[in-house]
N, C-alpha and C. Protein backbone atom coordinates (compact mmCIF):
# COMPACT_ATOMS: atom_id res chain seq x y z
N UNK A 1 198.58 159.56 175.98
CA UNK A 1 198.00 160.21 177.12
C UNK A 1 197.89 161.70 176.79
N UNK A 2 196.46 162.13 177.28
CA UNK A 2 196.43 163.44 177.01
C UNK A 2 197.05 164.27 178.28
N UNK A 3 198.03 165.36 178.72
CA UNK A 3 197.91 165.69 179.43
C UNK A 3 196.92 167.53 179.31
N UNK A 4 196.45 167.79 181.00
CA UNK A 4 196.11 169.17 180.82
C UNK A 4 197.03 170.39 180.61
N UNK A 5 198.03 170.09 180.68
CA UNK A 5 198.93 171.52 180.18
C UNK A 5 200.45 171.07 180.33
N UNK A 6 201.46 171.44 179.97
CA UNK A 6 203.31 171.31 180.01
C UNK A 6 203.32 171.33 181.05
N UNK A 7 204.73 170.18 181.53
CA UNK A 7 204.81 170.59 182.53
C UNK A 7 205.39 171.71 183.59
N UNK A 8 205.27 172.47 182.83
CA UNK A 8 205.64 173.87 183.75
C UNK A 8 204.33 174.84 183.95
N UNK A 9 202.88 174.33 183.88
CA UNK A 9 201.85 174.65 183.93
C UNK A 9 200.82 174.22 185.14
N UNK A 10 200.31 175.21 185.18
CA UNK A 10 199.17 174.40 186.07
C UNK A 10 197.61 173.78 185.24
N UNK A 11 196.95 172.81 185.53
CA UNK A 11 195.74 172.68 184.77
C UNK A 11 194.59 173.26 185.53
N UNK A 12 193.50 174.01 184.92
CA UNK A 12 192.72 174.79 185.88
C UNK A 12 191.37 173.79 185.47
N UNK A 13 190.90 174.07 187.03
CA UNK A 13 189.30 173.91 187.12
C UNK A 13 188.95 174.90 186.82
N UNK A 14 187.27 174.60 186.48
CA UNK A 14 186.24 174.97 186.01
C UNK A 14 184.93 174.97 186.57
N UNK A 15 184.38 175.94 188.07
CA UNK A 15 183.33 176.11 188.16
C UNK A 15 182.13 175.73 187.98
N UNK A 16 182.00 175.95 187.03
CA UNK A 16 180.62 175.45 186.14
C UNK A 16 181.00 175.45 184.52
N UNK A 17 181.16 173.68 184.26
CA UNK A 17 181.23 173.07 182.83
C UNK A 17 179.97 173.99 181.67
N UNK A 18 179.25 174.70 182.10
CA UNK A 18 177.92 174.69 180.99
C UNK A 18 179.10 175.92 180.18
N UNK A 19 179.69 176.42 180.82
CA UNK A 19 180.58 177.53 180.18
C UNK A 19 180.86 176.97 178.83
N UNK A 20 180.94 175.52 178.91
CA UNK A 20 181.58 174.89 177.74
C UNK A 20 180.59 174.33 176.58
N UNK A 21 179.80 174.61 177.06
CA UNK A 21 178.15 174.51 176.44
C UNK A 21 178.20 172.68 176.17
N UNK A 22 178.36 171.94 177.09
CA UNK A 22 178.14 170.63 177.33
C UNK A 22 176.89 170.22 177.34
N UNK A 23 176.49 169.26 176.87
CA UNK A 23 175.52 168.58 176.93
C UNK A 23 174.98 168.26 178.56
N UNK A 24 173.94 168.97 179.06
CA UNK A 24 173.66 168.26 180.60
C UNK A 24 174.23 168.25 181.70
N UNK A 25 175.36 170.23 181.32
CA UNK A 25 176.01 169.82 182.26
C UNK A 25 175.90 170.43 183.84
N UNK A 26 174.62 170.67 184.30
CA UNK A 26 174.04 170.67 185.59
C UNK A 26 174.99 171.45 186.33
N UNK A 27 175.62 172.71 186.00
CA UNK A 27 176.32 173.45 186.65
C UNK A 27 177.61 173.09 187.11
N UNK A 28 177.82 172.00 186.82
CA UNK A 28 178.99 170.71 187.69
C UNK A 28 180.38 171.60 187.28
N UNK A 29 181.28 171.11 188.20
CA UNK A 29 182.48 171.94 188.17
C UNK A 29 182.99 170.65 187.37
N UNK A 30 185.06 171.02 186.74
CA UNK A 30 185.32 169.71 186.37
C UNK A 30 186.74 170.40 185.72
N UNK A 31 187.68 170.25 185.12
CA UNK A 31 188.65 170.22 184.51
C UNK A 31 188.90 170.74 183.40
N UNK A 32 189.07 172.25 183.07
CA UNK A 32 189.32 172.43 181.75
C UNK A 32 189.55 171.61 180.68
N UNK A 33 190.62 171.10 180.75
CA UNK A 33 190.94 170.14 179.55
C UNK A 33 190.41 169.42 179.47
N UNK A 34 189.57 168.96 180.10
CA UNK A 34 188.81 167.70 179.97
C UNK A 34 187.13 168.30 179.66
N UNK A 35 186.94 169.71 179.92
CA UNK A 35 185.59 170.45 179.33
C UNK A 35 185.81 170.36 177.64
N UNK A 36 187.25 170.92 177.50
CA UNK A 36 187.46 170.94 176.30
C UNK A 36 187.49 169.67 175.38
N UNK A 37 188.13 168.87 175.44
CA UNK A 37 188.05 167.28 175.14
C UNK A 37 186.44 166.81 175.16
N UNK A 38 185.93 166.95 175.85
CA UNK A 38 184.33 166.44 175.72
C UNK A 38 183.63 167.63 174.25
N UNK A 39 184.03 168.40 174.65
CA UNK A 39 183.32 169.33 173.97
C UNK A 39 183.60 169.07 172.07
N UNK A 40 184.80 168.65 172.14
CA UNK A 40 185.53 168.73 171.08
C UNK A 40 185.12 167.01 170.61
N UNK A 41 184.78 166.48 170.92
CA UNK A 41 184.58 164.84 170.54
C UNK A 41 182.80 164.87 170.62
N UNK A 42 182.32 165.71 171.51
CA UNK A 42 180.70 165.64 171.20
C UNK A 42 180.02 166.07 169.59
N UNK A 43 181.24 167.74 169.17
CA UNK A 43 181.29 167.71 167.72
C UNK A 43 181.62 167.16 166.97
N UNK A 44 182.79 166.78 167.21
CA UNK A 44 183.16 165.56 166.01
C UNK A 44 181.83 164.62 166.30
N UNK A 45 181.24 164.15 167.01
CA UNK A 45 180.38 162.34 166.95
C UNK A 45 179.05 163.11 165.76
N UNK A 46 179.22 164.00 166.17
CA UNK A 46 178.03 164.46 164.99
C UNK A 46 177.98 164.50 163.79
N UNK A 47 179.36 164.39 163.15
CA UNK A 47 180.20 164.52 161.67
C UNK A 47 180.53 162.68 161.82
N UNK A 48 179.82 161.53 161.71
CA UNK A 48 180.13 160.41 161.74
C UNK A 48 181.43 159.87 160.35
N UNK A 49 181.39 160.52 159.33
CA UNK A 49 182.24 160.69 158.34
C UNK A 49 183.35 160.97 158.60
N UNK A 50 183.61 161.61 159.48
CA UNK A 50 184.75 162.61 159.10
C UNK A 50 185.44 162.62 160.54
N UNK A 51 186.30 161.66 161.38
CA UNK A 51 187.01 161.25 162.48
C UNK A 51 187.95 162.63 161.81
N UNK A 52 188.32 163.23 163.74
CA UNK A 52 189.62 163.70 163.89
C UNK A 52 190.60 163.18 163.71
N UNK A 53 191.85 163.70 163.69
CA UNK A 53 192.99 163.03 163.71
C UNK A 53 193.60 163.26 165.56
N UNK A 54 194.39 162.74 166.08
CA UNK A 54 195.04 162.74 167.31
C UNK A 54 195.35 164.34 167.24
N UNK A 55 196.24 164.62 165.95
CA UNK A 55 197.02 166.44 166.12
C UNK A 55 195.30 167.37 165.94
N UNK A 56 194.33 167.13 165.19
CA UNK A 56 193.09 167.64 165.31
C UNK A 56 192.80 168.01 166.32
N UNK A 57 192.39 166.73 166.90
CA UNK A 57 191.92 166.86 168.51
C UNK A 57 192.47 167.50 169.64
N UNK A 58 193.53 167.60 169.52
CA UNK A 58 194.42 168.32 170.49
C UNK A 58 194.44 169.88 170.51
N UNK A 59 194.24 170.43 168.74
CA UNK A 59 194.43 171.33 168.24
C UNK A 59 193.51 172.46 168.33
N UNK A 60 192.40 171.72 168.49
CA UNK A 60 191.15 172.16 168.66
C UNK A 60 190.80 172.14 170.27
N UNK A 61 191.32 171.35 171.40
CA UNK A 61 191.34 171.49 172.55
C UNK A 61 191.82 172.64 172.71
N UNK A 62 193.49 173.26 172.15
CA UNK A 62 193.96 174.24 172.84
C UNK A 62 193.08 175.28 172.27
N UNK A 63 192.63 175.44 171.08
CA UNK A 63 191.97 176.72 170.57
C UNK A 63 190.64 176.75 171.49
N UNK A 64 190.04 175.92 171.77
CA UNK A 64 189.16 176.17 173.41
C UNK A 64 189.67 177.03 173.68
N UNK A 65 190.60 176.16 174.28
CA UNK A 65 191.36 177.21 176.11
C UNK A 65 191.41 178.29 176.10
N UNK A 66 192.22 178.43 175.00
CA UNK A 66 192.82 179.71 174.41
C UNK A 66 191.38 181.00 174.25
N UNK A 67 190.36 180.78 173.60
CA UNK A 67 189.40 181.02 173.86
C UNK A 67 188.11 181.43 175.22
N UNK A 68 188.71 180.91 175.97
CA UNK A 68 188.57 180.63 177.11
C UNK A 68 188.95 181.38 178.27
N UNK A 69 190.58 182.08 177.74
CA UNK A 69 191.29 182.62 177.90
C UNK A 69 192.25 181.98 179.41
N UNK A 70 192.11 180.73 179.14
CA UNK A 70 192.66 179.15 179.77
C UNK A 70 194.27 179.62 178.86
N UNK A 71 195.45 179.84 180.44
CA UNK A 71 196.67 179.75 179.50
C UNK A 71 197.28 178.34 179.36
N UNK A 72 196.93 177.40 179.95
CA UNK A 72 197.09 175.73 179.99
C UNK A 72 197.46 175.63 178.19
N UNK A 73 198.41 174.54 178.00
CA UNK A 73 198.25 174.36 176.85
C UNK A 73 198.44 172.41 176.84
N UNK A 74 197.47 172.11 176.50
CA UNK A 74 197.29 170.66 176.89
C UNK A 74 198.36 169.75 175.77
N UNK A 75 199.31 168.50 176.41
CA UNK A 75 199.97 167.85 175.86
C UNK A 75 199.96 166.63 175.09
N UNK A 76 200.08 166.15 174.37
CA UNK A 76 199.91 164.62 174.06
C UNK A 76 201.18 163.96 174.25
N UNK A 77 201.24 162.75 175.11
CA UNK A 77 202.26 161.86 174.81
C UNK A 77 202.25 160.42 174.95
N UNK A 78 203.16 159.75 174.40
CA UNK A 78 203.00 158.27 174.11
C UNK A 78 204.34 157.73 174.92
N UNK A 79 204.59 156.25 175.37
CA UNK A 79 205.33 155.49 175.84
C UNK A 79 206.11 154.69 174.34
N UNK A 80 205.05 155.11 172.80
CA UNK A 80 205.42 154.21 171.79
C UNK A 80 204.98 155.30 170.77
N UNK A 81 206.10 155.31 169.38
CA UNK A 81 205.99 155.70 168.43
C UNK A 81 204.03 155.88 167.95
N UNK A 82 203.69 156.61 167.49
CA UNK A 82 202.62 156.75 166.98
C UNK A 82 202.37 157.80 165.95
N UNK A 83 201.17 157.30 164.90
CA UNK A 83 200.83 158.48 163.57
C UNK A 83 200.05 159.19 163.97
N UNK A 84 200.25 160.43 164.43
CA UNK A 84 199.40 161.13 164.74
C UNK A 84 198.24 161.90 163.72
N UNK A 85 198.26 161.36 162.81
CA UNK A 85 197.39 161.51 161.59
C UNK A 85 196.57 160.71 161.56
N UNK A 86 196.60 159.40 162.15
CA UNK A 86 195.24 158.35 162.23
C UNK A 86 194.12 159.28 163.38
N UNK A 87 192.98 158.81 163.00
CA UNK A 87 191.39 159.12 163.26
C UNK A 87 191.83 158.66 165.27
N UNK A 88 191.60 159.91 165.94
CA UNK A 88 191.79 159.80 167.48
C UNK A 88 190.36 159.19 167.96
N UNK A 89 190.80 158.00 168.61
CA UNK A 89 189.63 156.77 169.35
C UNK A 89 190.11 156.92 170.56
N UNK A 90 189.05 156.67 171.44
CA UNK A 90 189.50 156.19 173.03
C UNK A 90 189.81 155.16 173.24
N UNK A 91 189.89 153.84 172.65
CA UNK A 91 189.89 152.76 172.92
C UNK A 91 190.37 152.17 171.20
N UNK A 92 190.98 151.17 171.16
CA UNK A 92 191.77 150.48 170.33
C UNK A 92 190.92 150.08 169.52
N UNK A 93 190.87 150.13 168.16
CA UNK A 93 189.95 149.31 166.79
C UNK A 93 190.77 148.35 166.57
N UNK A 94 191.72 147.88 166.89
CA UNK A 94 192.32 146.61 166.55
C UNK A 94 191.36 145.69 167.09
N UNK A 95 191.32 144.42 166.48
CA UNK A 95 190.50 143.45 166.81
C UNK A 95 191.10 142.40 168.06
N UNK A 96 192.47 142.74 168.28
CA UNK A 96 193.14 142.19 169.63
C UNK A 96 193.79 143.30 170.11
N UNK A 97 193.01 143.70 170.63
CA UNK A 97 193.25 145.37 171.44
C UNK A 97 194.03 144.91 173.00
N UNK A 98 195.07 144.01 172.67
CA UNK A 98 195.98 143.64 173.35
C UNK A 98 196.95 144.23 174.40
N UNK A 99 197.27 145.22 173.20
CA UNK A 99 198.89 146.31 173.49
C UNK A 99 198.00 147.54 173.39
């Protein structure tokens, strides 16, 4: 689970997403971390070669923010051991995407 910031943080909205130079994004208000996360996976889909890793993706979310000048610093955490060096998917490549 990604979260938007520690928990001793608040996660901030966002006015208007185009700030984040989104694809289409019609002025729409929406969630920092989650401007950032889109933003950051719309570049990667363009590099079809070359998948992030989980610590990538994250890494590159906070350097958004940070950028942004967003003091949120967004979290990752799991219920189960995980490599955070494998290629970050939304959804399971296992072929019994079970667990």
């Amino acid at each position: 689970m990604i979260s938007g910031c520690q928990d001793s943080q608040t996660s901030a909205d966002v006015w208007n997403v185009q700030s984040f130079g989104l694809p289409d994004p019609a002025g729409r208000s929406g969630g920092a971390c989650t401007s950032a996360l889109l933003k950051v996976l719309y570049a990667d889909h363009r590099k079809l070669d070359d998948d992030l890793t989980f610590v990538e993706v994250l890494d590159k979310m906070r350097e958004i923010l940070s950028e942004g000048e967003y003091t949120q610093i967004p979290q990752l955490s799991s219920s189960r051991a995980m490599d955070l060096e494998l290629p970050f998917h939304l959804v399971s490549q296992k072929e019994d995407a079970t667990d």
